[in-house]
PDB file of N, CA and C in Angstrom:
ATOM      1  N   UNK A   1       0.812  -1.192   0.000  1.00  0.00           N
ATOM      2  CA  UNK A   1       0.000   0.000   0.000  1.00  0.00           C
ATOM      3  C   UNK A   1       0.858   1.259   0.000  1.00  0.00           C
ATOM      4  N   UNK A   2       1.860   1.118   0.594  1.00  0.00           N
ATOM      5  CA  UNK A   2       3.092   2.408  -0.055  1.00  0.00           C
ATOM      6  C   UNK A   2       2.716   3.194   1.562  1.00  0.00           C
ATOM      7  N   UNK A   3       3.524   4.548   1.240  1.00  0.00           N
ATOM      8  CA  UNK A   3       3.432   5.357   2.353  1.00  0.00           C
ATOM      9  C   UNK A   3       1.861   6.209   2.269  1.00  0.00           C
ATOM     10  N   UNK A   4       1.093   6.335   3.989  1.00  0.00           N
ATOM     11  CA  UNK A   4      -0.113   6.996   4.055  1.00  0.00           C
ATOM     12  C   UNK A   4      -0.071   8.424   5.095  1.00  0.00           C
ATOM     13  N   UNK A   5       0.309   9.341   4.144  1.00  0.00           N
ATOM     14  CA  UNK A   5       0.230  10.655   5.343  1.00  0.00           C
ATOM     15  C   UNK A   5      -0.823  10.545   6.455  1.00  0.00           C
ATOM     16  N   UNK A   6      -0.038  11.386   7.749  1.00  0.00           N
ATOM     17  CA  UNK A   6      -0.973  11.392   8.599  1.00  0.00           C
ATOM     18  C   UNK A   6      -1.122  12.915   8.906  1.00  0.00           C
ATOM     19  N   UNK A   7      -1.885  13.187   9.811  1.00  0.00           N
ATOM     20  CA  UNK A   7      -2.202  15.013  10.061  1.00  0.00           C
ATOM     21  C   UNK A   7      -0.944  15.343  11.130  1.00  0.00           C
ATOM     22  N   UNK A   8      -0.094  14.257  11.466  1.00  0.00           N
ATOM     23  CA  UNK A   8       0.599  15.211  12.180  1.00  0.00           C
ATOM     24  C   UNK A   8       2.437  15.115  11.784  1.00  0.00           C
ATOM     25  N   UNK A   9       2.063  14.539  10.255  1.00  0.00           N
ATOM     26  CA  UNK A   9       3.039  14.165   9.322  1.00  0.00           C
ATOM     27  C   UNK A   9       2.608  15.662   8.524  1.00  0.00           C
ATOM     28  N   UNK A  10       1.387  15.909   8.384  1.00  0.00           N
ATOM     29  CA  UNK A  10       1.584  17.272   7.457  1.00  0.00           C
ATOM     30  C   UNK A  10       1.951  18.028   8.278  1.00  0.00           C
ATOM     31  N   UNK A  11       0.888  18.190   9.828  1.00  0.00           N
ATOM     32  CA  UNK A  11       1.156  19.454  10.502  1.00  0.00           C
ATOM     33  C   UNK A  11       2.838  19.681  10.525  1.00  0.00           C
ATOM     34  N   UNK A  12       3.944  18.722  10.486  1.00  0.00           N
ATOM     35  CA  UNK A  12       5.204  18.809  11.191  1.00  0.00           C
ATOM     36  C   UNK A  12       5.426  19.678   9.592  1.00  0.00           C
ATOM     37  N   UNK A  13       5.042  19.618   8.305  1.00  0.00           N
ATOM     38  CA  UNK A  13       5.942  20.209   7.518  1.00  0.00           C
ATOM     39  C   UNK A  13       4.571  21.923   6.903  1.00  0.00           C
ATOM     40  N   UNK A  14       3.799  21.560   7.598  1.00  0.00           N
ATOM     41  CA  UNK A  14       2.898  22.297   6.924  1.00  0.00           C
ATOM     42  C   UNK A  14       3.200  24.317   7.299  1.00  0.00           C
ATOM     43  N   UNK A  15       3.346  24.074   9.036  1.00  0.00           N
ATOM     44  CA  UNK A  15       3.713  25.490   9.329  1.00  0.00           C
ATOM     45  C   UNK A  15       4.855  26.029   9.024  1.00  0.00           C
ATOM     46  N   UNK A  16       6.037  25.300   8.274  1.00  0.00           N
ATOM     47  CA  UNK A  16       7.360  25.811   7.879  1.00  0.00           C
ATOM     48  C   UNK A  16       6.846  26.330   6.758  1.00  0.00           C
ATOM     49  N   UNK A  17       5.609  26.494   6.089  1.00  0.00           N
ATOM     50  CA  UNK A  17       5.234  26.465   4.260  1.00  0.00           C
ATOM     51  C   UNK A  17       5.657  28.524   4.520  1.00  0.00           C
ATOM     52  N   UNK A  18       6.522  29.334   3.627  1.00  0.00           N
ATOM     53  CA  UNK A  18       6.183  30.620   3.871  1.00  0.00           C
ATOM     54  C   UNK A  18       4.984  30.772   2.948  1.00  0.00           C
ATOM     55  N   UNK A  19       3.474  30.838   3.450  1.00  0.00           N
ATOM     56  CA  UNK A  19       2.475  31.281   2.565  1.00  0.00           C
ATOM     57  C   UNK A  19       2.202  32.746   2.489  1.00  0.00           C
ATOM     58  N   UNK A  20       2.584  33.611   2.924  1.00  0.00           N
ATOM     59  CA  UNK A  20       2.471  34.662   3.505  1.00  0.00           C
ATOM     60  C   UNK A  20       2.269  35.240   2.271  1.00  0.00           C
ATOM     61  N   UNK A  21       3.236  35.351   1.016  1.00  0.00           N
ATOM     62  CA  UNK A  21       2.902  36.322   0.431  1.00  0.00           C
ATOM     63  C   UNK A  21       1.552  36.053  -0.574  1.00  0.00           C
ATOM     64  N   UNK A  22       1.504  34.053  -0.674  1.00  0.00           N
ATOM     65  CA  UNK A  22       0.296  33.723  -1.552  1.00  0.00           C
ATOM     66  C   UNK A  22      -1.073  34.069  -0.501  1.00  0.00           C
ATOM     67  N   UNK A  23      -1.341  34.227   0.755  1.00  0.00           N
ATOM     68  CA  UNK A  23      -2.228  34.560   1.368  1.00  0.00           C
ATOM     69  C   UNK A  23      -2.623  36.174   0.992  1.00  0.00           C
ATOM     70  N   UNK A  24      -1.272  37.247   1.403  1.00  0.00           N
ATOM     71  CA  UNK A  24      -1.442  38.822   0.818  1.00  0.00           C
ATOM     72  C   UNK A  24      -2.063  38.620  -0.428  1.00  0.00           C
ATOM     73  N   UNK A  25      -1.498  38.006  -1.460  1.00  0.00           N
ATOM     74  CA  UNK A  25      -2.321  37.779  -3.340  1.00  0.00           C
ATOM     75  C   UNK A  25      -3.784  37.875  -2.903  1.00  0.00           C
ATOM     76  N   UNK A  26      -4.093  36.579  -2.422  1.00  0.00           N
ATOM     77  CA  UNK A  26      -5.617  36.264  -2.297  1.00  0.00           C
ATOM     78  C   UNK A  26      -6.311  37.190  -1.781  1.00  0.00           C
ATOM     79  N   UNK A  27      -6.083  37.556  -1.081  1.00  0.00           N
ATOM     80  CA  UNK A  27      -6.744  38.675   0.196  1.00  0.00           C
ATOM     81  C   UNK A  27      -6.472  40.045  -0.870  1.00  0.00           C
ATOM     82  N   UNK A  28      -5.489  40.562  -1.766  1.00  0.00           N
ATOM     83  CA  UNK A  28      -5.854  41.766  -2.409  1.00  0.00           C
ATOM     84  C   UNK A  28      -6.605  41.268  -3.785  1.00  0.00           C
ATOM     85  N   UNK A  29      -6.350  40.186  -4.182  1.00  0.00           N
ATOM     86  CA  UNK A  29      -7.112  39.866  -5.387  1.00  0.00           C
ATOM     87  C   UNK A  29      -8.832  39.176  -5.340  1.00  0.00           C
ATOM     88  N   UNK A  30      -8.761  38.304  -4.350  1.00  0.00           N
ATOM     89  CA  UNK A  30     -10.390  38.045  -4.368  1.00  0.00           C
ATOM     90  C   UNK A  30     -11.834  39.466  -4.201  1.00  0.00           C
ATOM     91  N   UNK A  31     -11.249  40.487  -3.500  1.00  0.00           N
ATOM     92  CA  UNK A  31     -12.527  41.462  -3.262  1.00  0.00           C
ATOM     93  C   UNK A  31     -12.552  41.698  -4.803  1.00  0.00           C
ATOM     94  N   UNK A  32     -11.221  42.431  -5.649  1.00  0.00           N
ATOM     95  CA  UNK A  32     -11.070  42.766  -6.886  1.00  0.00           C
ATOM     96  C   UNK A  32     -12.008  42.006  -7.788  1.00  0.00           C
ATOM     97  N   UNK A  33     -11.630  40.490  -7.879  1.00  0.00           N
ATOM     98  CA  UNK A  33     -12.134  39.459  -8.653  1.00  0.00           C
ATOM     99  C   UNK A  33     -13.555  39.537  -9.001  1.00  0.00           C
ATOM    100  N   UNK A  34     -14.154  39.776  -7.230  1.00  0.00           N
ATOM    101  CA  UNK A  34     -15.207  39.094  -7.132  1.00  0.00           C
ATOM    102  C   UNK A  34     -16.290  40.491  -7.344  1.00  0.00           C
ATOM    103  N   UNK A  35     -15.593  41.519  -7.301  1.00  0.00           N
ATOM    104  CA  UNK A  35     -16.427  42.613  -7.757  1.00  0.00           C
ATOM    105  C   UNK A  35     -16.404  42.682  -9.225  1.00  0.00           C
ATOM    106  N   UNK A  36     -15.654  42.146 -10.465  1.00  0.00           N
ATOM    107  CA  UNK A  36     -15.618  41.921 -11.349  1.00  0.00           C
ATOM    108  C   UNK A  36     -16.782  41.581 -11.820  1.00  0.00           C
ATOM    109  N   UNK A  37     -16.526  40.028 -11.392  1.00  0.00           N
ATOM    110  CA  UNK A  37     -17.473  39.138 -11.920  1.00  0.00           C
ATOM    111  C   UNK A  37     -18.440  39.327 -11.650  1.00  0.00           C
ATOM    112  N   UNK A  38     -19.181  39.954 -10.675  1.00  0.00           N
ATOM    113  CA  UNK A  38     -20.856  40.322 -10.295  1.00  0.00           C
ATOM    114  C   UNK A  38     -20.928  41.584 -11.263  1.00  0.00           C
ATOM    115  N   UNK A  39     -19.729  42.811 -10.762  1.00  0.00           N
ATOM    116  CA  UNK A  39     -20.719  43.488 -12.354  1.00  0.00           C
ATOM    117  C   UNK A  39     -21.091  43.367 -13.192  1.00  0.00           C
ATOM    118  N   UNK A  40     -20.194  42.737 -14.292  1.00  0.00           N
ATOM    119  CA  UNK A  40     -19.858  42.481 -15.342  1.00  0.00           C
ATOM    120  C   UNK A  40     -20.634  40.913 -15.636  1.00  0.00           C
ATOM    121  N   UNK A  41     -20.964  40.543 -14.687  1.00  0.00           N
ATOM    122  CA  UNK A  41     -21.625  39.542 -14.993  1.00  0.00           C
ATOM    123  C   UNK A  41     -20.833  38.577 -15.438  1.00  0.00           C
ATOM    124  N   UNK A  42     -19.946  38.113 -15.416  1.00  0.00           N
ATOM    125  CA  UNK A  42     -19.093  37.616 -15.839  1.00  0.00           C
ATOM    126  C   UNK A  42     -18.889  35.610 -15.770  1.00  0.00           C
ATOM    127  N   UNK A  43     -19.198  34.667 -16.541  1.00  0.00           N
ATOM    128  CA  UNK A  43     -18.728  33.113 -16.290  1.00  0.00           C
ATOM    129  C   UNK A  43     -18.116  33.068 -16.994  1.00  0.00           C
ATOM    130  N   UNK A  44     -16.977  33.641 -17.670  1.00  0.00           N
ATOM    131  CA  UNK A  44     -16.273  32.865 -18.687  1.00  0.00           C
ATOM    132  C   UNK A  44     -14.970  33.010 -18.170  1.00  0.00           C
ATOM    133  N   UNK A  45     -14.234  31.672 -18.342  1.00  0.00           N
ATOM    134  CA  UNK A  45     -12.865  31.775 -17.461  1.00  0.00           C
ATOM    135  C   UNK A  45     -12.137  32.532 -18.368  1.00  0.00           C
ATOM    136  N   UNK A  46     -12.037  32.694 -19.920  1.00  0.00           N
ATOM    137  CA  UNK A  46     -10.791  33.437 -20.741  1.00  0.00           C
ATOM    138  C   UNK A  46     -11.264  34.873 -20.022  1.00  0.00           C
ATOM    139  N   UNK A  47     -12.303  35.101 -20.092  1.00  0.00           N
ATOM    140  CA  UNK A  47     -12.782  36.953 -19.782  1.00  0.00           C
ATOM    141  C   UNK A  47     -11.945  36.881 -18.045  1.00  0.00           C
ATOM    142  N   UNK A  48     -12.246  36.193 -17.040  1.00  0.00           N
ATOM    143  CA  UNK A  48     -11.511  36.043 -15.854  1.00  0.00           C
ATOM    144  C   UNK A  48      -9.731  36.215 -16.113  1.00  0.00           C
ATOM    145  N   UNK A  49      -9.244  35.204 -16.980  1.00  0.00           N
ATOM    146  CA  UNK A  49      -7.732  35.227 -16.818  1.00  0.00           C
ATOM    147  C   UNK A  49      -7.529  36.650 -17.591  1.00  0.00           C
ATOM    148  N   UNK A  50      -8.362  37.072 -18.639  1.00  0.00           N
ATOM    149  CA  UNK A  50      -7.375  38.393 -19.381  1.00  0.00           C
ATOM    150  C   UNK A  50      -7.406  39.572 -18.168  1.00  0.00           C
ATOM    151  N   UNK A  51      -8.924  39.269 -17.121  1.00  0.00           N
ATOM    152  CA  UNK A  51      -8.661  40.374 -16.461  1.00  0.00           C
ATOM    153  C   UNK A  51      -7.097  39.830 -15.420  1.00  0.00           C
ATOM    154  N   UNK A  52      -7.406  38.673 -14.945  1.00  0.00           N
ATOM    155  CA  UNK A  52      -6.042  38.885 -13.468  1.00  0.00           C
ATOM    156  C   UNK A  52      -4.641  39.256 -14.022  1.00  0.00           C
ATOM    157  N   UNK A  53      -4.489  39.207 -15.985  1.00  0.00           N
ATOM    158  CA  UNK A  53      -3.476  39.541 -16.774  1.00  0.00           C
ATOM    159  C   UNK A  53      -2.897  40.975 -17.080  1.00  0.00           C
ATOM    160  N   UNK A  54      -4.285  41.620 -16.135  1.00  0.00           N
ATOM    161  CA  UNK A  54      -4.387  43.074 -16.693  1.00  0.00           C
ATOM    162  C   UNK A  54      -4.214  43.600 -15.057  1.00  0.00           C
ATOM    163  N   UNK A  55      -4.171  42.945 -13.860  1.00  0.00           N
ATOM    164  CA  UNK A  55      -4.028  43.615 -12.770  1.00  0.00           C
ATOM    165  C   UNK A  55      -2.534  43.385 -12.257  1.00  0.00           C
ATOM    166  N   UNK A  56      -2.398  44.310 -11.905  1.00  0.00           N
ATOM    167  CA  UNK A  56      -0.752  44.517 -11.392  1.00  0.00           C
ATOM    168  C   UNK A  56      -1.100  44.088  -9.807  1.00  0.00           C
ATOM    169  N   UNK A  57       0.588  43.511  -9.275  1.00  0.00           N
ATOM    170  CA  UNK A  57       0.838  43.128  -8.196  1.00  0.00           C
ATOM    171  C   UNK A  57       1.397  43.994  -7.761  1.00  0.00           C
ATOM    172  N   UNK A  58       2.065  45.009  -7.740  1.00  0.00           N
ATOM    173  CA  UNK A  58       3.160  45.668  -7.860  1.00  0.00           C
ATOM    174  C   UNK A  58       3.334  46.655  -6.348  1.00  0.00           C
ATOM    175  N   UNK A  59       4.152  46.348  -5.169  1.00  0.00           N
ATOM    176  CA  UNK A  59       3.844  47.187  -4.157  1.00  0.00           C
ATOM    177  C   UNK A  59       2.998  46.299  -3.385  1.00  0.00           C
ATOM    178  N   UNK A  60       2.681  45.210  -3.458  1.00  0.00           N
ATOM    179  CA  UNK A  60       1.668  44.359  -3.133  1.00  0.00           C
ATOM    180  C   UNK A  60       2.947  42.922  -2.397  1.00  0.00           C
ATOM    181  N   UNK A  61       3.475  42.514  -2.872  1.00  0.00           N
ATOM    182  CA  UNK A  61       4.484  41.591  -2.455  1.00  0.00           C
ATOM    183  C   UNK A  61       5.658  42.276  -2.069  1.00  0.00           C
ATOM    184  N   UNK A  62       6.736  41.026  -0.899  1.00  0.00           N
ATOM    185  CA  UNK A  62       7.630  42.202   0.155  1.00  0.00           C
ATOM    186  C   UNK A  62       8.773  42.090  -1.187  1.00  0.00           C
ATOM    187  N   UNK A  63       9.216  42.793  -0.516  1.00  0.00           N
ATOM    188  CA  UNK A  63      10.764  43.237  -1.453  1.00  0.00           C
ATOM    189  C   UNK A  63      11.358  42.663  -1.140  1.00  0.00           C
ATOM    190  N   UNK A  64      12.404  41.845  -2.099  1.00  0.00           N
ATOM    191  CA  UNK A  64      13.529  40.538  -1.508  1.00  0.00           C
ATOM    192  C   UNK A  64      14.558  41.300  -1.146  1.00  0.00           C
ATOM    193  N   UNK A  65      14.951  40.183   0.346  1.00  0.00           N
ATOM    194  CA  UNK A  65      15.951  40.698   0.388  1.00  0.00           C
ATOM    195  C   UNK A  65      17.398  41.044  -0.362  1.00  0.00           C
ATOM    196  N   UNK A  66      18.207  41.644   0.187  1.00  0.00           N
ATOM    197  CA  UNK A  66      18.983  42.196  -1.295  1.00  0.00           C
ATOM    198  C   UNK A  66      20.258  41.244  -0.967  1.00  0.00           C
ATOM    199  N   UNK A  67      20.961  40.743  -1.922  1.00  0.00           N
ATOM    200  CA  UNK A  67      21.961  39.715  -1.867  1.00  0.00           C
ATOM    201  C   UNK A  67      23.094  40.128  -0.795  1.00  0.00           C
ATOM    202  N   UNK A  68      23.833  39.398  -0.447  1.00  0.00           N
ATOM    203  CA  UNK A  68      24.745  39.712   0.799  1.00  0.00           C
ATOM    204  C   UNK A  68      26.022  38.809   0.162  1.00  0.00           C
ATOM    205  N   UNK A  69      27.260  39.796   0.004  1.00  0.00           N
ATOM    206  CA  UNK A  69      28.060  39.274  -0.472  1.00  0.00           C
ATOM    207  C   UNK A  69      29.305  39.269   0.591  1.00  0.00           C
ATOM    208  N   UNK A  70      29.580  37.899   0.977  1.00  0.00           N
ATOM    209  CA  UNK A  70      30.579  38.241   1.634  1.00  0.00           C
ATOM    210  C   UNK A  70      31.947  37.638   1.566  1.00  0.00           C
ATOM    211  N   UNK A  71      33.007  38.558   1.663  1.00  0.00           N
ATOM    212  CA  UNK A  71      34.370  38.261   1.426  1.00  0.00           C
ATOM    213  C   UNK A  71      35.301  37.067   1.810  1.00  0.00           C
ATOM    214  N   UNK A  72      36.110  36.434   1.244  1.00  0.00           N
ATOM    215  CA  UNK A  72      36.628  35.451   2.026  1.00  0.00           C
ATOM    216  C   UNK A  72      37.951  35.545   3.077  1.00  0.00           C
ATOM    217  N   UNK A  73      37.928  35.378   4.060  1.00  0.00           N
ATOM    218  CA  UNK A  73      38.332  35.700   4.947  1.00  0.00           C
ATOM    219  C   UNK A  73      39.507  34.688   4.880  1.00  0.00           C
ATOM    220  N   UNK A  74      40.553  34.383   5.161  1.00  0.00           N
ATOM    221  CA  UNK A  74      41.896  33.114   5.630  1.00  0.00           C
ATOM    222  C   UNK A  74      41.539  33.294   6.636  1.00  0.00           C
ATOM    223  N   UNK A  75      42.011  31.924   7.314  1.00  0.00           N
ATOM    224  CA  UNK A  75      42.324  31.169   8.337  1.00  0.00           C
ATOM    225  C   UNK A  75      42.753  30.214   8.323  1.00  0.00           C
ATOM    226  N   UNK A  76      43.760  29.330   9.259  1.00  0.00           N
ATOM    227  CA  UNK A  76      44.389  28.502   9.177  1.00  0.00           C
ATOM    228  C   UNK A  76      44.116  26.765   8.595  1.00  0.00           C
ATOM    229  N   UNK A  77      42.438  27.293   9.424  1.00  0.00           N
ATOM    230  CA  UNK A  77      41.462  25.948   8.690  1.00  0.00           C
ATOM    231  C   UNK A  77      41.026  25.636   7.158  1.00  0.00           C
ATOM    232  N   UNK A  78      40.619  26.917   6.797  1.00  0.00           N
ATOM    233  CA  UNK A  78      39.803  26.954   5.547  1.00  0.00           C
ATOM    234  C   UNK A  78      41.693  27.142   4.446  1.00  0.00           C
ATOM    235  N   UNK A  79      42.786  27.218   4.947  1.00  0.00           N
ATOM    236  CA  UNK A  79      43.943  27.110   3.739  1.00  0.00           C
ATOM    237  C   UNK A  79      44.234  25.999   4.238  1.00  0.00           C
ATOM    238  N   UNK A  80      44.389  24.977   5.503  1.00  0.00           N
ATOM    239  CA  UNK A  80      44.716  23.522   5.413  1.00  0.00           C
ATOM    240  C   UNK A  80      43.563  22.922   4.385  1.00  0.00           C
ATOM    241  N   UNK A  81      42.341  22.969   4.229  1.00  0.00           N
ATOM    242  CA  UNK A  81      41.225  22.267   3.392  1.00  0.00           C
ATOM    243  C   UNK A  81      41.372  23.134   1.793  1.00  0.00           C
ATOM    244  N   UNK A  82      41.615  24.052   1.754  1.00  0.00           N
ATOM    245  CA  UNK A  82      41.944  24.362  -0.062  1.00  0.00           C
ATOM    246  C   UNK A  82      43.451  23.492  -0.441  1.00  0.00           C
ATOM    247  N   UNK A  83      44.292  23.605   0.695  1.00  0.00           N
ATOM    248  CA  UNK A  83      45.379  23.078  -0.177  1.00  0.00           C
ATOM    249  C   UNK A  83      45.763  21.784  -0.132  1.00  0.00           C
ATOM    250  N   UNK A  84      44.749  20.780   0.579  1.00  0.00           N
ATOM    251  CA  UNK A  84      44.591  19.590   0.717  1.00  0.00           C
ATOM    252  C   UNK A  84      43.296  19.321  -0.072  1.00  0.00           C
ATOM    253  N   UNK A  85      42.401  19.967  -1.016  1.00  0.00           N
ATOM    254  CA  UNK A  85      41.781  19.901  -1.736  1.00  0.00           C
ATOM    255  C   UNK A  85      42.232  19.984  -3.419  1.00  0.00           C
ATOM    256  N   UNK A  86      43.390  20.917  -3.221  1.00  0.00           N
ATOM    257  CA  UNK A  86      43.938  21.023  -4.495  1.00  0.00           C
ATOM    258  C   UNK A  86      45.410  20.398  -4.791  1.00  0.00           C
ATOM    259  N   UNK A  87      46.067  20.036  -3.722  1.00  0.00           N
ATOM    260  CA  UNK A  87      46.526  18.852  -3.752  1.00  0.00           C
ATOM    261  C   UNK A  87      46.347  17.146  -4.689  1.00  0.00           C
ATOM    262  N   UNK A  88      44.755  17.247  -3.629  1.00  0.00           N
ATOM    263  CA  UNK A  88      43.977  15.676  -3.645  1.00  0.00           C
ATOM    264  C   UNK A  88      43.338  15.653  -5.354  1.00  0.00           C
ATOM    265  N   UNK A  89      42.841  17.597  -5.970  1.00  0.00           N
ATOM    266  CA  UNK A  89      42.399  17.098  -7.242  1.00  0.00           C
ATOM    267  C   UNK A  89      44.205  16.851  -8.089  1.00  0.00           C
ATOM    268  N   UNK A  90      44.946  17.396  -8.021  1.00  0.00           N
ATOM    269  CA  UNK A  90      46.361  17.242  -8.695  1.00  0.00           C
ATOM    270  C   UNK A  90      46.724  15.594  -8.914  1.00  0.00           C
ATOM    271  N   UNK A  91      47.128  15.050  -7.615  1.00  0.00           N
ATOM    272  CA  UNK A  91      46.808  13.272  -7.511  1.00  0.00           C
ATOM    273  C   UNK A  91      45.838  12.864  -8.282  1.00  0.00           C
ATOM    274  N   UNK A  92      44.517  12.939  -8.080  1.00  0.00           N
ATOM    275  CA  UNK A  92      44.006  12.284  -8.802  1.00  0.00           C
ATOM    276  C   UNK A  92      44.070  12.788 -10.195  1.00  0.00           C
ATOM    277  N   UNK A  93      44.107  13.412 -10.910  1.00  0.00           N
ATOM    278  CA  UNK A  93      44.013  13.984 -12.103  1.00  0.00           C
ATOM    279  C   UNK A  93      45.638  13.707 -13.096  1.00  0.00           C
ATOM    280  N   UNK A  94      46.421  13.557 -12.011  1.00  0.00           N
ATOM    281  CA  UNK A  94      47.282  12.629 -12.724  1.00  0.00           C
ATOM    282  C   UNK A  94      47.807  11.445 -12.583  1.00  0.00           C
ATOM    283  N   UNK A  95      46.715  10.532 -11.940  1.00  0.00           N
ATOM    284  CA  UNK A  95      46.823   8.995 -11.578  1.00  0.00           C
ATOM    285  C   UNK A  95      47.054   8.184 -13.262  1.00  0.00           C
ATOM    286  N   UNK A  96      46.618   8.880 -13.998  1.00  0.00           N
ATOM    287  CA  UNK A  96      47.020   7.987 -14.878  1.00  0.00           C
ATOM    288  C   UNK A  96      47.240   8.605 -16.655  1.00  0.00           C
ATOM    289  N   UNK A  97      48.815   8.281 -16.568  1.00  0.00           N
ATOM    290  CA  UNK A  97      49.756   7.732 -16.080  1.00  0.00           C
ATOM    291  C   UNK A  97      50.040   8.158 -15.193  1.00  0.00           C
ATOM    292  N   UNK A  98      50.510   7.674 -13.600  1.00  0.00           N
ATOM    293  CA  UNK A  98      50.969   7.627 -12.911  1.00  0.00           C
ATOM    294  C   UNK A  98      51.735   9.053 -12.665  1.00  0.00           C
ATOM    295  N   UNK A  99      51.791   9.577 -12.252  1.00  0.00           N
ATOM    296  CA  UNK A  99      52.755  10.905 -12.248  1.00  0.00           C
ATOM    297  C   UNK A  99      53.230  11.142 -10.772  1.00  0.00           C
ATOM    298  N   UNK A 100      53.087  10.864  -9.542  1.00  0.00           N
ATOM    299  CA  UNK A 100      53.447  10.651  -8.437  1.00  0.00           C
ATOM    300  C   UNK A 100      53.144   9.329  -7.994  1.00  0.00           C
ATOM    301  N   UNK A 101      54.261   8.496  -7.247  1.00  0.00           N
ATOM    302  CA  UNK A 101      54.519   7.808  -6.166  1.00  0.00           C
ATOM    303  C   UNK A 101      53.286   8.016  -5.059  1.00  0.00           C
ATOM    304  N   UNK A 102      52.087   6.997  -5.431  1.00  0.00           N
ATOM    305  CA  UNK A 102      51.030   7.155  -4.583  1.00  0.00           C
ATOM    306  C   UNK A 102      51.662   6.180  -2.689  1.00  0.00           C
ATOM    307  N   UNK A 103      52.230   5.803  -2.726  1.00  0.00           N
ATOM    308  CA  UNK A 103      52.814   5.427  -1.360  1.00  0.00           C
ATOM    309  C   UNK A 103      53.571   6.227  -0.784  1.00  0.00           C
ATOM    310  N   UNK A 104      54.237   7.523  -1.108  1.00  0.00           N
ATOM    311  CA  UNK A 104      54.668   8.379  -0.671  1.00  0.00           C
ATOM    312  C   UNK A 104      53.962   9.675  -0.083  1.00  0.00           C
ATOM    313  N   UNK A 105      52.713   9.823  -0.706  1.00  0.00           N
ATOM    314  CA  UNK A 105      51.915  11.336  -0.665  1.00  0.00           C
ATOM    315  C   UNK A 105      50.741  11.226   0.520  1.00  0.00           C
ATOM    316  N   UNK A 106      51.085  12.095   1.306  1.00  0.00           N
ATOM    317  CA  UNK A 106      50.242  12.013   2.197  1.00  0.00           C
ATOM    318  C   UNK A 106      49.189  13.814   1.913  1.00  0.00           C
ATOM    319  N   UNK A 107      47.774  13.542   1.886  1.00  0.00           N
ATOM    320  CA  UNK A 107      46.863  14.071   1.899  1.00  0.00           C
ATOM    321  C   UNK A 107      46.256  14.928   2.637  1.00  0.00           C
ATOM    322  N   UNK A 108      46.697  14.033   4.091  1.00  0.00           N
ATOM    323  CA  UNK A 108      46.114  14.815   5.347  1.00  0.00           C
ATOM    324  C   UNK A 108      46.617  13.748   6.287  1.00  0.00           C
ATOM    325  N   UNK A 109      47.306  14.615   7.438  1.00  0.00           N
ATOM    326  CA  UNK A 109      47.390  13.415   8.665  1.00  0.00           C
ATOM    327  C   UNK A 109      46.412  13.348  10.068  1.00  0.00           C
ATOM    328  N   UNK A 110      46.718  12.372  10.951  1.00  0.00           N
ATOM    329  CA  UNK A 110      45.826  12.473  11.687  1.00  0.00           C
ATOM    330  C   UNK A 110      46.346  12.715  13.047  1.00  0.00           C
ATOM    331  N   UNK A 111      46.158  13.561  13.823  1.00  0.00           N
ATOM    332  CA  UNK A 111      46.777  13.987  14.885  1.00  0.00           C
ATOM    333  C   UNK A 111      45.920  13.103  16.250  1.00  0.00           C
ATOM    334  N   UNK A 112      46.524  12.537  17.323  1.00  0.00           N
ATOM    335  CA  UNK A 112      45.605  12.217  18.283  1.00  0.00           C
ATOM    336  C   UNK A 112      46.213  12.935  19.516  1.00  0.00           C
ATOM    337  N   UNK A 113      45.158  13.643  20.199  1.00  0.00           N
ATOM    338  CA  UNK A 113      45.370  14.504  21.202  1.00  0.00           C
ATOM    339  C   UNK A 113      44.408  13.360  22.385  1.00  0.00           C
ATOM    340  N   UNK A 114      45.476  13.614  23.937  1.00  0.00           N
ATOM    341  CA  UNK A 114      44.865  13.044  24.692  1.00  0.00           C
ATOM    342  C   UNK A 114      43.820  13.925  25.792  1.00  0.00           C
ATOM    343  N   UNK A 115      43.068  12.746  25.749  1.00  0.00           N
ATOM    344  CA  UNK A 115      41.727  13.773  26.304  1.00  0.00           C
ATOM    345  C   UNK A 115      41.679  13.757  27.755  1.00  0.00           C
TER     346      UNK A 115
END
C-alpha cells in the first residue's frame, strides 16, 4: 500500500510552508475578482484570466531581500582544506599515467590529542 500521510506528518511540515505572500495575493485579489465578476456579470474563465493579466501586483508583495556578499576571509582551517583539496584534485588527475609515487603522498594526517 506504499506510504499513508498522517495530520501530524503534514502538521510537522505544513507550518514551515512561507504562505504569507500567496495569502497577501488572495486577500488583495479576491474582493477585486469578485467585484468583477458580479458586475460584469461575468462566467467565462478566458474573460476572468485576461482580467487577473491586466491587474498589477506591484507594491503588493515584500521586497527581496537584497543579496549579501561576503568576502573570504583566511584562516588557518579553511587554507589547510583548499590546499589539501587542491593537492587531492592534482593526484588524482594525474593517476594515470601515474605521475606521483602514490605510497609516498600524504593528503592529510591524523593527529591524536589526549583527552
Amino acid at each position: 500500500r506504499g506510504f499513508v500521510p498522517t495530520v501530524e506528518w503534514v502538521k510537522g511540515w505544513a507550518d514551515q510552508l512561507p504562505l504569507q505572500p500567496c495569502l497577501r495575493l488572495l486577500q488583495h485579489l479576491l474582493p477585486q475578482l469578485e467585484e468583477f465578476c458580479t458586475e460584469g456579470n461575468v462566467n467565462d474563465e478566458g474573460v476572468v484570466v485576461d482580467f487577473l493579466k491586466t491587474t498589477t501586483m506591484v507594491g503588493l508583495l515584500p521586497v527581496p531581500h537584497p543579496i549579501l556578499i561576503r568576502k573570504y576571509q583566511q584562516n588557518e582551517y579553511t587554507s589547510l582544506w583548499f590546499t589539501t583539496y587542491v593537492w587531492g584534485v592534482v593526484y588524482l588527475r594525474t593517476s594515470q599515467p601515474p605521475l606521483f609515487d602514490g605510497s609516498h603522498i600524504k593528503l592529510f594526517t591524523i593527529s591524536y590529542v589526549d583527552a
